[in-house]
ModelCIF file with pLDDT and N, C-alpha, C, O atoms, coordinates in Angstrom:
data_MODEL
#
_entry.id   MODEL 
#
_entity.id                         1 
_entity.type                       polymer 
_entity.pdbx_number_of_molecules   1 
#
_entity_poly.entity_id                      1 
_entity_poly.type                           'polypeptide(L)' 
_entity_poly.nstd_linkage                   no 
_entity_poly.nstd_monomer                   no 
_entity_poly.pdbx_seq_one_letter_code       
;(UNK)(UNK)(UNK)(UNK)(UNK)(UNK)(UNK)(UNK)(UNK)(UNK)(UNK)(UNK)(UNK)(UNK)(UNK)(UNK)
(UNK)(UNK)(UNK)(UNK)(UNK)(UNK)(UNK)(UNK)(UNK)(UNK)(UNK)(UNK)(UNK)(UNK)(UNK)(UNK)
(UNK)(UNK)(UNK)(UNK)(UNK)(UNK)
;
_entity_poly.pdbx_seq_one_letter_code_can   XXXXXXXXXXXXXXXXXXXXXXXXXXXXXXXXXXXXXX 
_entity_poly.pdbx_strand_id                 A 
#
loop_
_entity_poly_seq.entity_id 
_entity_poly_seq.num 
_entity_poly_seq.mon_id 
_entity_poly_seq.hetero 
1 1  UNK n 
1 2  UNK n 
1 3  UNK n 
1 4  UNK n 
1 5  UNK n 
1 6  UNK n 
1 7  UNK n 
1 8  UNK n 
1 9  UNK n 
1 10 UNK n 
1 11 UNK n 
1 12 UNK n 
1 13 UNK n 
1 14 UNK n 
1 15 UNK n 
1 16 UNK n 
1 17 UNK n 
1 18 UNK n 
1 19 UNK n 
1 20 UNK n 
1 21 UNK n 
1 22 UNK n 
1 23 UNK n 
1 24 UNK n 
1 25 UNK n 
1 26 UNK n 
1 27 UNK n 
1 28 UNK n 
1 29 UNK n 
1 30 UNK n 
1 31 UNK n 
1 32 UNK n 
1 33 UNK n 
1 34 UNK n 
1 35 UNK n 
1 36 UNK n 
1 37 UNK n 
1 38 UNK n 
#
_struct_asym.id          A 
_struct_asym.entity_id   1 
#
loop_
_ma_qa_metric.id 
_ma_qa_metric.mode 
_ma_qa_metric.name 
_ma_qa_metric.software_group_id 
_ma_qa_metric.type 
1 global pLDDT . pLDDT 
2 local  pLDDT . pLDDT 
#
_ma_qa_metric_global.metric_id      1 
_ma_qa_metric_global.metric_value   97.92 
_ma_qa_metric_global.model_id       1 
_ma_qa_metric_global.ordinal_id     1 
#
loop_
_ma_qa_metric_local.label_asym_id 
_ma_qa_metric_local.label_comp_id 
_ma_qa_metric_local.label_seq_id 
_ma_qa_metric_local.metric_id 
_ma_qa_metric_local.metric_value 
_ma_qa_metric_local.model_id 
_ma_qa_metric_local.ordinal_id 
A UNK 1  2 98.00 1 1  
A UNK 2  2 98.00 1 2  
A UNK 3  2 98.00 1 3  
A UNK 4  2 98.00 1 4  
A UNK 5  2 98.00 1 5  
A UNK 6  2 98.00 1 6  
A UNK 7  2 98.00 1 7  
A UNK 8  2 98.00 1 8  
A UNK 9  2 98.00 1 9  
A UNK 10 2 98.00 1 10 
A UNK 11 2 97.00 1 11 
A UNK 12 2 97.00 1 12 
A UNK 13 2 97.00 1 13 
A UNK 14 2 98.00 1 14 
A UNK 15 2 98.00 1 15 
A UNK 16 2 98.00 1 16 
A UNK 17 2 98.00 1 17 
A UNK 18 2 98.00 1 18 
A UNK 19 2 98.00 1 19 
A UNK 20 2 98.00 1 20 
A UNK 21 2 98.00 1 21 
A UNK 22 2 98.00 1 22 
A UNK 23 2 98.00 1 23 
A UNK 24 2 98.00 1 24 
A UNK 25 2 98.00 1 25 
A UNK 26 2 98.00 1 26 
A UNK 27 2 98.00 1 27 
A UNK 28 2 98.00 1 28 
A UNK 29 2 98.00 1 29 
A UNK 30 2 98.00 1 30 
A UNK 31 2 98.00 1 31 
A UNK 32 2 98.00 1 32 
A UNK 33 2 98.00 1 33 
A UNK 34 2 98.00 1 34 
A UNK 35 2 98.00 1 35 
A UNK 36 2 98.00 1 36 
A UNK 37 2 98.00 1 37 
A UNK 38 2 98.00 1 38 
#
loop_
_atom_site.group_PDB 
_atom_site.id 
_atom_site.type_symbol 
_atom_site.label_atom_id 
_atom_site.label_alt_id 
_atom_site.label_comp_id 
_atom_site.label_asym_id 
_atom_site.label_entity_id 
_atom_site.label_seq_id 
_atom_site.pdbx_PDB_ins_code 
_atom_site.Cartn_x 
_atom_site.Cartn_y 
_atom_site.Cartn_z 
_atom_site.occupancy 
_atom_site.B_iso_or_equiv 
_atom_site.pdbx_formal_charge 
_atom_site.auth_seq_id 
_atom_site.auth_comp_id 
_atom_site.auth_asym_id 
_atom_site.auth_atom_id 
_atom_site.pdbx_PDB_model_num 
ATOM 1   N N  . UNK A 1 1  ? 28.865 -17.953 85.536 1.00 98.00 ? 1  UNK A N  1 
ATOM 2   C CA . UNK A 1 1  ? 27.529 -17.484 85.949 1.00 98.00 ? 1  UNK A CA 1 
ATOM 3   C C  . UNK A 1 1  ? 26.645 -17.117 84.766 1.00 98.00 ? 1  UNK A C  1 
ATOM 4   O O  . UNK A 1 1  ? 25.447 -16.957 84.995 1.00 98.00 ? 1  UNK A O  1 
ATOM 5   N N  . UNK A 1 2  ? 27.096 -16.968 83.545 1.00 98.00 ? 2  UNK A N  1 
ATOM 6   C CA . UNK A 1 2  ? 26.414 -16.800 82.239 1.00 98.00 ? 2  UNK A CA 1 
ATOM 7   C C  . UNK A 1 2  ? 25.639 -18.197 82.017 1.00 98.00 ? 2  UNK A C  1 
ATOM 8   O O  . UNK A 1 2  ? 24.416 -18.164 81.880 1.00 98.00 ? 2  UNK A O  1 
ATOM 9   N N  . UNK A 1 3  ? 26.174 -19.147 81.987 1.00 98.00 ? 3  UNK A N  1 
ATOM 10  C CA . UNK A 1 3  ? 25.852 -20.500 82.156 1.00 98.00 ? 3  UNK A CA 1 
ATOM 11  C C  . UNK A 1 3  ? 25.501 -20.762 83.010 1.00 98.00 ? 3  UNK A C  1 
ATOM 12  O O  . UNK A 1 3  ? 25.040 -21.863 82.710 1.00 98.00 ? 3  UNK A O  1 
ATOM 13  N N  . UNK A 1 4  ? 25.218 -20.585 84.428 1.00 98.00 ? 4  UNK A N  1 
ATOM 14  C CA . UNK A 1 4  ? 24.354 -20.756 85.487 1.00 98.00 ? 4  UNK A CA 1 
ATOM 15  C C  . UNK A 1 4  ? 23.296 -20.066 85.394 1.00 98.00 ? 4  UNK A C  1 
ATOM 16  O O  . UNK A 1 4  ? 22.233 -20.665 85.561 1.00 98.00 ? 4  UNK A O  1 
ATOM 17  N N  . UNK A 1 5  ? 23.273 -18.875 85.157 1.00 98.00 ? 5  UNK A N  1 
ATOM 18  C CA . UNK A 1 5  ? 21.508 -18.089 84.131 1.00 98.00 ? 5  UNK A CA 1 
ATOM 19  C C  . UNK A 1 5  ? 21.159 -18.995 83.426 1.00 98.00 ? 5  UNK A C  1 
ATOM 20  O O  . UNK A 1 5  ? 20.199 -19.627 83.868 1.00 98.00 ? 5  UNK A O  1 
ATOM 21  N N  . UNK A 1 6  ? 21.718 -19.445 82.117 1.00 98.00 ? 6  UNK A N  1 
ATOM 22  C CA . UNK A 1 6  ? 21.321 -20.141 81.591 1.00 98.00 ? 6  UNK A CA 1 
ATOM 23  C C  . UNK A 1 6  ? 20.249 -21.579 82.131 1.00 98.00 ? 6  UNK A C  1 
ATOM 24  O O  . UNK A 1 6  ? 19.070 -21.810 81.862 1.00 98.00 ? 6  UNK A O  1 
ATOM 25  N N  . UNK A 1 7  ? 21.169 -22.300 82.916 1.00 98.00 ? 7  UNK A N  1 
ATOM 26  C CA . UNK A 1 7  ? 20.968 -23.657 83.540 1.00 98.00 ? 7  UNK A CA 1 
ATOM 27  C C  . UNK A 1 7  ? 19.362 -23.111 84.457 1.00 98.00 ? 7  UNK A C  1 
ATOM 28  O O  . UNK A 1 7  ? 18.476 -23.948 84.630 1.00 98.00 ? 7  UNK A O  1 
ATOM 29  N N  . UNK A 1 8  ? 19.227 -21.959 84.857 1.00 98.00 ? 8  UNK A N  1 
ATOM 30  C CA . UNK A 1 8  ? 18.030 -21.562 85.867 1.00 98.00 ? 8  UNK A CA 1 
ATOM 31  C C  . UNK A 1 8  ? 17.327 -21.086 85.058 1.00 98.00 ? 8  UNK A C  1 
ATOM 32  O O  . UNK A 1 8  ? 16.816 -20.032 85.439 1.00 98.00 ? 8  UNK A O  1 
ATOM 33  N N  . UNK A 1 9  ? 16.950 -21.534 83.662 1.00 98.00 ? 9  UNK A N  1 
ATOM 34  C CA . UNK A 1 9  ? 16.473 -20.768 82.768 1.00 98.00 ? 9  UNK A CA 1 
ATOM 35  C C  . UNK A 1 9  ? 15.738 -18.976 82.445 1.00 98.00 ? 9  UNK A C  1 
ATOM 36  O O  . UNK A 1 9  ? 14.584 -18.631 82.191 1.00 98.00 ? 9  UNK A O  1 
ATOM 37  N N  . UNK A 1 10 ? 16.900 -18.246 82.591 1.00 98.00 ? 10 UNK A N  1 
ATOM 38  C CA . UNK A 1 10 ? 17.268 -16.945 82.336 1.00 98.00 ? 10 UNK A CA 1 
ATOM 39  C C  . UNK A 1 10 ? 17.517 -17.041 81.204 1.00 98.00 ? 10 UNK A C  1 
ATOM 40  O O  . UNK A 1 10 ? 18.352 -17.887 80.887 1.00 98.00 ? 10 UNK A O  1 
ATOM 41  N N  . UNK A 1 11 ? 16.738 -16.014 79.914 1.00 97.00 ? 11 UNK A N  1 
ATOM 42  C CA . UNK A 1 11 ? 17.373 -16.050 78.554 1.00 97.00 ? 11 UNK A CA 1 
ATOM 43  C C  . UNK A 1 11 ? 18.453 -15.161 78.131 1.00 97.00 ? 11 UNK A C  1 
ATOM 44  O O  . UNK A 1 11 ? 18.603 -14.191 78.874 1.00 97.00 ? 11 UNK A O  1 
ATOM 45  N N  . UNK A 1 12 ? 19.131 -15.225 77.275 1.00 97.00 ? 12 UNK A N  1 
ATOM 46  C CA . UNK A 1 12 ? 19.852 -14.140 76.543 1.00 97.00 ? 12 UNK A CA 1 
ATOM 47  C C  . UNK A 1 12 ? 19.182 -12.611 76.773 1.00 97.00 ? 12 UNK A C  1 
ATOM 48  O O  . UNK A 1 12 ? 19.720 -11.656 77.333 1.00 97.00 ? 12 UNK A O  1 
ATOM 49  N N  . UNK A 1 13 ? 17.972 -12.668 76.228 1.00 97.00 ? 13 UNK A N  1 
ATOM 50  C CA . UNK A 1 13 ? 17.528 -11.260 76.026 1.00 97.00 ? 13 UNK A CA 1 
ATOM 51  C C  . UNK A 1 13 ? 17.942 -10.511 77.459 1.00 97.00 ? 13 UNK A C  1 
ATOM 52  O O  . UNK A 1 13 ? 18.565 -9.462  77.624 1.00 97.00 ? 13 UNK A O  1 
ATOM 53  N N  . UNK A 1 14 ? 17.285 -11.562 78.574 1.00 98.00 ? 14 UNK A N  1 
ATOM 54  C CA . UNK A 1 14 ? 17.435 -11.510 79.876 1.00 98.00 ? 14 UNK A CA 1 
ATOM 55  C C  . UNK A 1 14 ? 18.530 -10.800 80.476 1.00 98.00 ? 14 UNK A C  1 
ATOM 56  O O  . UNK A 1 14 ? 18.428 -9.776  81.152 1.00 98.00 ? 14 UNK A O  1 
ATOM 57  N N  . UNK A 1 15 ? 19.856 -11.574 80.107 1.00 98.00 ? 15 UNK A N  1 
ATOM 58  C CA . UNK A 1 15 ? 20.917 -11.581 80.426 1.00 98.00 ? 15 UNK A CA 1 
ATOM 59  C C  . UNK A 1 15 ? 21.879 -10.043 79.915 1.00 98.00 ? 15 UNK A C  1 
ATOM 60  O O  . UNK A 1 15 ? 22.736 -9.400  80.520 1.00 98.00 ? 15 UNK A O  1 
ATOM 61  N N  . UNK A 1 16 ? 21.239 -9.864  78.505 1.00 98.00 ? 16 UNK A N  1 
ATOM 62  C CA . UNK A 1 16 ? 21.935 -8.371  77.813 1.00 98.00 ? 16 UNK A CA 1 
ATOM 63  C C  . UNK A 1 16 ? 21.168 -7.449  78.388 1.00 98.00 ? 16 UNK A C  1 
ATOM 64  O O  . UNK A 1 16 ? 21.744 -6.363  78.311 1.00 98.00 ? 16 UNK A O  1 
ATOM 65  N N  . UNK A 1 17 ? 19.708 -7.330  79.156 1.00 98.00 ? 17 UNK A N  1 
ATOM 66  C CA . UNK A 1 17 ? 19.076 -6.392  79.657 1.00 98.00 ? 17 UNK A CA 1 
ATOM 67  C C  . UNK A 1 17 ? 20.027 -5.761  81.323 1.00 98.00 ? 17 UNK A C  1 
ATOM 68  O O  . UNK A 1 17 ? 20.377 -4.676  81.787 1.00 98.00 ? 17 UNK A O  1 
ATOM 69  N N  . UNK A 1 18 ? 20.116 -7.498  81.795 1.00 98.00 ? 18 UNK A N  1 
ATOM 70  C CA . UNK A 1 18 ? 20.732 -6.446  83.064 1.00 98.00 ? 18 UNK A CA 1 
ATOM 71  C C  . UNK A 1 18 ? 22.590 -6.240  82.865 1.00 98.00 ? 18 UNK A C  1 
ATOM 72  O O  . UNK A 1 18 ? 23.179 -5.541  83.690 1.00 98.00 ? 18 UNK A O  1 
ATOM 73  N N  . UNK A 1 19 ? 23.230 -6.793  81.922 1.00 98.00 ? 19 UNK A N  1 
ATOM 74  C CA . UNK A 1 19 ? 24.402 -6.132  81.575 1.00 98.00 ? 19 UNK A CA 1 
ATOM 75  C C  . UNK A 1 19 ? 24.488 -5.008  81.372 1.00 98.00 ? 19 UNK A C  1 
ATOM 76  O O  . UNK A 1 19 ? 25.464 -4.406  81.818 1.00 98.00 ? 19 UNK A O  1 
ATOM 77  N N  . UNK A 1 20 ? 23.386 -4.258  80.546 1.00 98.00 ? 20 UNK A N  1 
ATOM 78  C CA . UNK A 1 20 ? 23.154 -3.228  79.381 1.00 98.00 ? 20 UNK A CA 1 
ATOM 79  C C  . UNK A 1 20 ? 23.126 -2.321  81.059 1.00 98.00 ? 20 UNK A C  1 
ATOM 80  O O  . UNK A 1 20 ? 24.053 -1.668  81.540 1.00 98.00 ? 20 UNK A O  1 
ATOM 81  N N  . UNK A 1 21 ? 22.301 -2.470  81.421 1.00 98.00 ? 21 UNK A N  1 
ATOM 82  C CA . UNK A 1 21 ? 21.571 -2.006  82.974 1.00 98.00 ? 21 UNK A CA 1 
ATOM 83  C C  . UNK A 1 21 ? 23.304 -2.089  84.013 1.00 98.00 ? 21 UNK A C  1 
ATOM 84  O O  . UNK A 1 21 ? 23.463 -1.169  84.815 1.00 98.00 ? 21 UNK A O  1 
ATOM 85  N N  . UNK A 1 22 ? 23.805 -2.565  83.969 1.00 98.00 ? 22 UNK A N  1 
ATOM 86  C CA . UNK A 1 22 ? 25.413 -2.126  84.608 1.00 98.00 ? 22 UNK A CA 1 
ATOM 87  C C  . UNK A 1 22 ? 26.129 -1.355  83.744 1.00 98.00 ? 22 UNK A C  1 
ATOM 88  O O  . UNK A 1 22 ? 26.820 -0.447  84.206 1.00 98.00 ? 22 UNK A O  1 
ATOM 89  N N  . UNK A 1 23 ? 26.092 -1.539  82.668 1.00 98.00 ? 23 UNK A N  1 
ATOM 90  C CA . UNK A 1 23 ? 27.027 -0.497  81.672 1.00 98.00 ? 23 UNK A CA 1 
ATOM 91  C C  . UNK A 1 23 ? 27.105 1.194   82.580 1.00 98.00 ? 23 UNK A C  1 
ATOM 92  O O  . UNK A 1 23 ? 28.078 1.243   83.332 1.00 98.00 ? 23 UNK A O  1 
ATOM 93  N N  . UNK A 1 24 ? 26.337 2.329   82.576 1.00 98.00 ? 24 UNK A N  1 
ATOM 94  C CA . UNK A 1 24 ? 26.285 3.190   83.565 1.00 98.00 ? 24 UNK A CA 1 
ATOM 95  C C  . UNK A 1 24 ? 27.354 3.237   84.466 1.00 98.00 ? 24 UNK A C  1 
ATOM 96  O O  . UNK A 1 24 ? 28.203 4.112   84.299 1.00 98.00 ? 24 UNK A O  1 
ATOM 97  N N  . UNK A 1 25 ? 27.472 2.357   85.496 1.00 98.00 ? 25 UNK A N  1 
ATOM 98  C CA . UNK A 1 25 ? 28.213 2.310   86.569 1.00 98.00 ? 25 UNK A CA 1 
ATOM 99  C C  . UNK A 1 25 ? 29.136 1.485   86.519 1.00 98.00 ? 25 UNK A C  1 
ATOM 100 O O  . UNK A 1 25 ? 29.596 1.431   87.660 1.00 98.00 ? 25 UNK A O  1 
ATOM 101 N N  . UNK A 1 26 ? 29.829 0.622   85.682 1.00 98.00 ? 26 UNK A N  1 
ATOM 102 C CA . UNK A 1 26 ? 30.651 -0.102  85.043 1.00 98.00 ? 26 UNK A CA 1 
ATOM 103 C C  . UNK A 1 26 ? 31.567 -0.026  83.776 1.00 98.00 ? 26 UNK A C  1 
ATOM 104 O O  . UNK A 1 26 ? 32.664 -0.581  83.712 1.00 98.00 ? 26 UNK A O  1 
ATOM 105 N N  . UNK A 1 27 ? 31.181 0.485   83.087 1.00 98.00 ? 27 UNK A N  1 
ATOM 106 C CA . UNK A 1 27 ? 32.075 1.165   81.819 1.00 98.00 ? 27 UNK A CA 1 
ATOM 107 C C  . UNK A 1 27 ? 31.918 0.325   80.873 1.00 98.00 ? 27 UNK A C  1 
ATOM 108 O O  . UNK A 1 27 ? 30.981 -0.472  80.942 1.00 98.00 ? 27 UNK A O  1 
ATOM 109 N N  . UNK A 1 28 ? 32.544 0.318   80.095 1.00 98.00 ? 28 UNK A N  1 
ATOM 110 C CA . UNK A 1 28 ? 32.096 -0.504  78.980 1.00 98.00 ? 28 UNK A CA 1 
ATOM 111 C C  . UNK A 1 28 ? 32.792 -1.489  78.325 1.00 98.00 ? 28 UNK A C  1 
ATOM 112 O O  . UNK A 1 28 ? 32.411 -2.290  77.472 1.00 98.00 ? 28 UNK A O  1 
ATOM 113 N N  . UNK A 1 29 ? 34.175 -1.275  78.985 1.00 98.00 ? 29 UNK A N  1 
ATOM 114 C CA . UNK A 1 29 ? 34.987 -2.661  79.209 1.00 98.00 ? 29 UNK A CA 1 
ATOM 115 C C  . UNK A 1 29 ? 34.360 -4.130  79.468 1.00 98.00 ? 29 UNK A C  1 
ATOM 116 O O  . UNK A 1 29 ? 34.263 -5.212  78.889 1.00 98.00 ? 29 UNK A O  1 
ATOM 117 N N  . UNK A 1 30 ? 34.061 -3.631  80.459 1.00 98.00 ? 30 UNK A N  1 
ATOM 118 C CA . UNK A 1 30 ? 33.343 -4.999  81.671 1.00 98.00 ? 30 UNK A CA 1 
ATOM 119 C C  . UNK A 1 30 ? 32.379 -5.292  80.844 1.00 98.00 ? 30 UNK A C  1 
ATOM 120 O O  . UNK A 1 30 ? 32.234 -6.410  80.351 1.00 98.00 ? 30 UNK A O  1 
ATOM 121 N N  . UNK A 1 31 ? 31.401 -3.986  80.555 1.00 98.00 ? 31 UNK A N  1 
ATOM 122 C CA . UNK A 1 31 ? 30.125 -4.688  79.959 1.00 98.00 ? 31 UNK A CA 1 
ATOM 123 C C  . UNK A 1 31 ? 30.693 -5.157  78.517 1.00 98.00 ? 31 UNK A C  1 
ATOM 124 O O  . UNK A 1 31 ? 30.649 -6.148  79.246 1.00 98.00 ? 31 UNK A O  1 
ATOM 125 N N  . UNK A 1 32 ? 30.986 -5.346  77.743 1.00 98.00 ? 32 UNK A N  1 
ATOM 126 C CA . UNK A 1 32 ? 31.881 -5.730  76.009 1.00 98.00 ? 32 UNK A CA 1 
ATOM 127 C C  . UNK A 1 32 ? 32.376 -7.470  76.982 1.00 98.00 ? 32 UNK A C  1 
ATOM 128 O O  . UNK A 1 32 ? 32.159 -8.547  76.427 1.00 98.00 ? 32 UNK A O  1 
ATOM 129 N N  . UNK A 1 33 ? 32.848 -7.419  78.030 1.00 98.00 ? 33 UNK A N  1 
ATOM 130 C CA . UNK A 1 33 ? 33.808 -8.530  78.282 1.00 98.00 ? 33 UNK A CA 1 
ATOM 131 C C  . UNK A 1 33 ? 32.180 -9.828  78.730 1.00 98.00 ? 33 UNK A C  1 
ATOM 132 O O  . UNK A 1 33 ? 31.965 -11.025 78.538 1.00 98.00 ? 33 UNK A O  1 
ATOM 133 N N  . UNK A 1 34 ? 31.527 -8.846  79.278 1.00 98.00 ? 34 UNK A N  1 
ATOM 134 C CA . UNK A 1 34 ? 30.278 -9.876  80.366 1.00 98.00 ? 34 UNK A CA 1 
ATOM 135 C C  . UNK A 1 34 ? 29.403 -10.330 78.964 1.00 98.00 ? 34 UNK A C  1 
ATOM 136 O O  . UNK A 1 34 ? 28.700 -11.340 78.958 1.00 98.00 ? 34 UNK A O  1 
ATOM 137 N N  . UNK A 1 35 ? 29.537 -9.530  77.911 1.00 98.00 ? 35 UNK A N  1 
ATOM 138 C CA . UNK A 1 35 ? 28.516 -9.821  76.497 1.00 98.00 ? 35 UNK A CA 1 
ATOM 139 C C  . UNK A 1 35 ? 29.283 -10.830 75.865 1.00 98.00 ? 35 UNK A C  1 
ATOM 140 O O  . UNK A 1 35 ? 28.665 -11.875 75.660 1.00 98.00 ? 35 UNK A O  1 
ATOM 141 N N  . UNK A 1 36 ? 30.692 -10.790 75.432 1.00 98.00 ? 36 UNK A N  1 
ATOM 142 C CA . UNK A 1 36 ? 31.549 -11.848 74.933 1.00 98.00 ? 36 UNK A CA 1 
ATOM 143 C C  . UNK A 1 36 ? 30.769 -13.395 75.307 1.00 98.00 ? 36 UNK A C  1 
ATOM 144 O O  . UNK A 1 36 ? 30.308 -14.317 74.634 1.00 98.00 ? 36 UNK A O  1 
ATOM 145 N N  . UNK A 1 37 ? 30.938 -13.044 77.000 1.00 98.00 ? 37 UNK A N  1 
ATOM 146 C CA . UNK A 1 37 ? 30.591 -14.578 77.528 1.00 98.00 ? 37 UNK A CA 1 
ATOM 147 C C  . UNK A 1 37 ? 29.099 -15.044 76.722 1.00 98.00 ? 37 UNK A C  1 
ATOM 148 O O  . UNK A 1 37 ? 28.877 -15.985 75.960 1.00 98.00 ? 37 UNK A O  1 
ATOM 149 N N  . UNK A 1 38 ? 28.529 -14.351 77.055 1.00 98.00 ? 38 UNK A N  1 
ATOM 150 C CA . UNK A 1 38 ? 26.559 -14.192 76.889 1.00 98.00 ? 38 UNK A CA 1 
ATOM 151 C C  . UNK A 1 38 ? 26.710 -14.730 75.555 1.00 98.00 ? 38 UNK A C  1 
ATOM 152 O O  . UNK A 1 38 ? 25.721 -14.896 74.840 1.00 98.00 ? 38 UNK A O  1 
#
């Protein structure tokens, strides 16, 4: 789905804004693992 943002043209910046924006309620595992992909 990092690559499906991509393909629907969603940018990077895009993409670390609403990760950054789950970090809070997600921890920072997940978010470190969802940025790897990005």
């Amino acid at each position: 789905h990092v690559q499906a943002n991509k393909n629907v043209g969603n940018d990077k910046a895009t993409l670390i804004s609403v990760i950054t924006q789950c970090l809070p309620y997600m921890g920072f595992p997940r978010t470190l693992n969802a940025l790897a992909y990005v």
